[in-house]
Protein backbone atom coordinates (compact mmCIF):
# COMPACT_ATOMS: atom_id res chain seq x y z
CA UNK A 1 -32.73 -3.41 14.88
CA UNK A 2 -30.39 -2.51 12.14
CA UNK A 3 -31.89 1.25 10.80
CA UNK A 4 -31.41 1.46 6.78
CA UNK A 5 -30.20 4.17 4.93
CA UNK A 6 -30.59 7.78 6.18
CA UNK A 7 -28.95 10.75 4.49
CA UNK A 8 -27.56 12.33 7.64
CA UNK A 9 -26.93 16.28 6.69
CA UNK A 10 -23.16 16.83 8.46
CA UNK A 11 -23.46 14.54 11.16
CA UNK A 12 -21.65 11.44 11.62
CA UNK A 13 -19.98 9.33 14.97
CA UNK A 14 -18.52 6.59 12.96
CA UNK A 15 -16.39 6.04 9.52
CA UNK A 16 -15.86 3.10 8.12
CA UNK A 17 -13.12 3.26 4.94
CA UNK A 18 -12.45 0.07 2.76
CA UNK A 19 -9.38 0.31 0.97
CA UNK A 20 -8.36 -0.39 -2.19
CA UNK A 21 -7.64 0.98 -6.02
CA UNK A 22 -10.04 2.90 -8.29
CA UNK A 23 -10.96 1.85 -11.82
CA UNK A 24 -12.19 -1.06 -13.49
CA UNK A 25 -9.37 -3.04 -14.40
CA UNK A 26 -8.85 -3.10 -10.25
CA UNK A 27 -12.48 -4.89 -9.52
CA UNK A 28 -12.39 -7.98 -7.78
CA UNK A 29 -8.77 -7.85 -7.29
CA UNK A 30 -6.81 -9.26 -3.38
CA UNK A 31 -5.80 -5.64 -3.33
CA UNK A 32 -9.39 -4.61 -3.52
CA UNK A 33 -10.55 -6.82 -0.33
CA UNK A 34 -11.47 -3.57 1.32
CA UNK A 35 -13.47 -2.33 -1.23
CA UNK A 36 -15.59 -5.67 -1.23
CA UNK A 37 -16.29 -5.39 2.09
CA UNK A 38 -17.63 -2.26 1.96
CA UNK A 39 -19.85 -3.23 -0.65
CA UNK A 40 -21.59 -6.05 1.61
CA UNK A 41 -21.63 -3.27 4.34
CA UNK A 42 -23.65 -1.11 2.24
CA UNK A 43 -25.90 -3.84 0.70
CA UNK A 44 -26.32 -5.35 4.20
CA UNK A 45 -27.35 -1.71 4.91
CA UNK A 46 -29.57 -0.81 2.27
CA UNK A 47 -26.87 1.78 1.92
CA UNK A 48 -26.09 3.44 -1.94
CA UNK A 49 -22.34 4.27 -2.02
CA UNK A 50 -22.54 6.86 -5.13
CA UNK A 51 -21.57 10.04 -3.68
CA UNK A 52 -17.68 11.85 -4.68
CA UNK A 53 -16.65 13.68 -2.08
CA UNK A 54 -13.13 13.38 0.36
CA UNK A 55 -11.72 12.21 -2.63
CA UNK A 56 -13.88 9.29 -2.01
CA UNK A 57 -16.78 7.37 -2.70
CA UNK A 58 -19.58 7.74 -0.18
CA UNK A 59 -22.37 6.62 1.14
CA UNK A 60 -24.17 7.04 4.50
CA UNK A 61 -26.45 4.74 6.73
CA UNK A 62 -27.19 3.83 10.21
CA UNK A 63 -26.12 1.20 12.17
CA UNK A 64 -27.75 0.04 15.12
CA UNK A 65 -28.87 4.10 15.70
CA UNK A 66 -25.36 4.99 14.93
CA UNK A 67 -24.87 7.72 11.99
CA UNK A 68 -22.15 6.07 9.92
CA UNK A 69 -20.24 6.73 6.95
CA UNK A 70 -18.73 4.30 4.39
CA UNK A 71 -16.13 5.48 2.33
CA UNK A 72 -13.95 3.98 -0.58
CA UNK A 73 -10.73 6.12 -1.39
CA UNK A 74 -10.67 6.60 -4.93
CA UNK A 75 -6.63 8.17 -4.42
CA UNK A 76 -5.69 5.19 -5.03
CA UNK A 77 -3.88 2.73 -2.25
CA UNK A 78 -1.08 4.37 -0.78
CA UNK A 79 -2.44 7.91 -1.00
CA UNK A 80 -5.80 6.39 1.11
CA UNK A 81 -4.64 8.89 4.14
CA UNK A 82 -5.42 12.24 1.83
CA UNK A 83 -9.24 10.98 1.78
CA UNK A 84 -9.56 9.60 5.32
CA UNK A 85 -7.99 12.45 6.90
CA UNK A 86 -9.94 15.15 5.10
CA UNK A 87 -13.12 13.34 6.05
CA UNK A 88 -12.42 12.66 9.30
CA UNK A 89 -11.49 16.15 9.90
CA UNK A 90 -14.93 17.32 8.46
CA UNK A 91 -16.90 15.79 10.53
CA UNK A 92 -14.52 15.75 13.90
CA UNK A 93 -14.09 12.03 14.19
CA UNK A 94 -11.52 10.92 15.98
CA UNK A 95 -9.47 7.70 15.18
CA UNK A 96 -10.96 5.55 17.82
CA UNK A 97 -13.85 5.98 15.83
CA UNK A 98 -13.13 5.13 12.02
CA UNK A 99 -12.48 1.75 10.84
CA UNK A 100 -10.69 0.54 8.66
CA UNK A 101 -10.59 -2.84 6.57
CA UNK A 102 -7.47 -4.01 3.96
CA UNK A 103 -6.27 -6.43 2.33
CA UNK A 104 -3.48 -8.75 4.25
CA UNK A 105 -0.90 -11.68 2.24
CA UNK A 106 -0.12 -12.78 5.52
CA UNK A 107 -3.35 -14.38 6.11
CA UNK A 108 -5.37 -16.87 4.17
CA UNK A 109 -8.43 -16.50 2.38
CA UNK A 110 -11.39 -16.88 4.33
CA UNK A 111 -9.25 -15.65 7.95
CA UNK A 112 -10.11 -12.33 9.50
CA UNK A 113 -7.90 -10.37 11.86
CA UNK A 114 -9.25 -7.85 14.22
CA UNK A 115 -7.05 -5.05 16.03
CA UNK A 116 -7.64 -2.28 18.17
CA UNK A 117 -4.59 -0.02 16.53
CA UNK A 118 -1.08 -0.64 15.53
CA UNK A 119 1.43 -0.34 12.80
CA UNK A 120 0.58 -0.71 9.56
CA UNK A 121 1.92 -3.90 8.85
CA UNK A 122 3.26 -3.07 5.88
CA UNK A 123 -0.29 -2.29 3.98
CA UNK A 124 0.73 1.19 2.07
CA UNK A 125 -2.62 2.48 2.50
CA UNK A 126 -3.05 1.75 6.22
CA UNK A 127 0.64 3.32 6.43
CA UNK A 128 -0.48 6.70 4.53
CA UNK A 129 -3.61 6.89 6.93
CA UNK A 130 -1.10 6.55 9.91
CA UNK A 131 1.36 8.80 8.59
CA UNK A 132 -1.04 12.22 7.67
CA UNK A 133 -3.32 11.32 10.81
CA UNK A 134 -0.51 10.95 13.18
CA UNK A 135 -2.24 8.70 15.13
CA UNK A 136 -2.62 4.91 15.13
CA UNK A 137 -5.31 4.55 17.06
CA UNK A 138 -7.62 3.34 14.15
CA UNK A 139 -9.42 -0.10 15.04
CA UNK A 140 -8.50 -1.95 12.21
CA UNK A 141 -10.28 -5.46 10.17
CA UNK A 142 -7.82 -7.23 7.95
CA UNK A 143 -9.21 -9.68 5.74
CA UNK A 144 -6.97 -13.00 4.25
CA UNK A 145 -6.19 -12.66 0.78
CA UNK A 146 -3.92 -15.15 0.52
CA UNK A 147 0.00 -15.36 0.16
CA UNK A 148 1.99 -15.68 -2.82
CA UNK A 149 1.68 -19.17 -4.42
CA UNK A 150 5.18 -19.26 -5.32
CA UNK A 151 8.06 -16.91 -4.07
CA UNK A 152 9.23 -16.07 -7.37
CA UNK A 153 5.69 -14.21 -8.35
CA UNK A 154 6.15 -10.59 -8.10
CA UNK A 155 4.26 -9.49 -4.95
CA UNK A 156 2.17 -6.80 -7.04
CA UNK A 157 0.96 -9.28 -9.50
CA UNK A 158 0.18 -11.17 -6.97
CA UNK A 159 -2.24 -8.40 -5.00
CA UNK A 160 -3.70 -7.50 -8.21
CA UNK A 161 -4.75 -10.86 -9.76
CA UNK A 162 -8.03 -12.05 -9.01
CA UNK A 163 -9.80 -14.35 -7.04
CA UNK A 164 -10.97 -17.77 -7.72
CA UNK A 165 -14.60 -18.79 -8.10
CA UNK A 166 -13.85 -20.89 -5.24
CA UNK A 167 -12.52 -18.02 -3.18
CA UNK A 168 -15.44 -15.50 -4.16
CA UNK A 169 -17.92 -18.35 -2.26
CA UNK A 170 -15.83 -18.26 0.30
CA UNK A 171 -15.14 -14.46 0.35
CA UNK A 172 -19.34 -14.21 0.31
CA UNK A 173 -19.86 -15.57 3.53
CA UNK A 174 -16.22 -13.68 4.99
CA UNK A 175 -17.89 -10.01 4.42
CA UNK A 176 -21.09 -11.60 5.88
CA UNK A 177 -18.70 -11.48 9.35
CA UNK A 178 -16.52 -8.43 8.45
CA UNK A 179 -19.98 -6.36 8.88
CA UNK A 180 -20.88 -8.55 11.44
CA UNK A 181 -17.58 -7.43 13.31
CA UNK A 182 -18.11 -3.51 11.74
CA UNK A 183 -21.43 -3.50 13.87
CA UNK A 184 -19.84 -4.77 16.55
CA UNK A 185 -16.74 -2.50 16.84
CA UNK A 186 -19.36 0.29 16.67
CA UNK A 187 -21.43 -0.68 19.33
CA UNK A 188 -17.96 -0.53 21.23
CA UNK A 189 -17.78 -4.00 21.65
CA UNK A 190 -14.61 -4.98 19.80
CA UNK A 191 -13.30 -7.79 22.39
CA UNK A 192 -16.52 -9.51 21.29
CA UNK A 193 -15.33 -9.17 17.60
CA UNK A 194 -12.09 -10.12 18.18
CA UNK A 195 -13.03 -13.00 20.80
CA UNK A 196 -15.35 -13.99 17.73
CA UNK A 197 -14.03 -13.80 14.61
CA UNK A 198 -9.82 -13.48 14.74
């Protein structure tokens, strides 16, 4: 069954980055979403995320047998590429094999979307991670946050307010299924994650 934390020396098959912004005023933010989810990966996964290094936080655990490492970019959003490259370069990972999750306007709260690779959709930090990697094979879970109650709100106030109490309920049970999905992808069985949960 699911293995709990093990501090793997310089091993590791899988990545898994949440994105978001560093600092306290960012906590709990729609911009953030990736960072959340990571946190219910790692508590799922008896997993302590503490460690500074690939200009991240860190934090390593296994999955199912699988060495994995979670990872929250603290270069802020759209520099997330400097951190994910260096790591994945460090341990010889290859795209197919780090995940990412983010933040997406374009779907609601509580709505999951589950890719094998693409564009970046317009999400700076997936864009940054395309652009130094070269690649776009990254699977990819994007996770509703929701889109702009009224067109006149500036887009960045928007990403950077914070959820509802409401929402957080919600958003409780959502990263429930986002490391549901994780586990899945990593077992190699995204079609069952996407048939699942988009």
């Amino acid at each position: 069954m699911f293995g709990k934390n093990k501090n793997f020396g310089s091993g590791c098959e899988f990545i898994i980055v949440g994105l978001g912004n560093p600092g306290r005023e960012y906590e709990n933010t729609r911009h953030n979403m990736g960072f959340i989810a990571i946190d219910k990966i790692a508590e799922i996964y008896d997993c302590k995320i503490n460690k500074l290094k690939y200009k991240s936080l860190i934090g390593s655990c296994t999955i199912d047998g699988k060495k994995v490492l979670l990872m929250k970019p603290q270069t802020y959003m759209n520099n997330s590429g400097q951190a994910v490259v260096e790591a994945m370069q460090f341990y010889k990972v290859p795209a197919e094999n780090v995940l990412v999750i983010f933040d997406d306007i374009s779907l609601d709260v509580g709505k999951m979307r589950i890719r094998r690779k693409g564009s970046d959709g317009g999400q700076k930090g997936m864009r940054s991670i395309i652009y130094l990697s070269g690649v776009d094979t990254f699977p990819r879970i994007k996770m509703g946050i929701g889109a702009k109650p009224n067109p006149n709100w500036d887009l960045a106030d928007w990403v950077l307010s914070s959820f509802s109490a409401n929402e957080q309920k919600i958003l409780e049970e959502k990263t429930k299924d986002a490391a549901d999905a994780a586990r899945l992808i990593i077992n190699g069985k995204i079609a069952e994650a996407m048939n699942k949960y988009n």
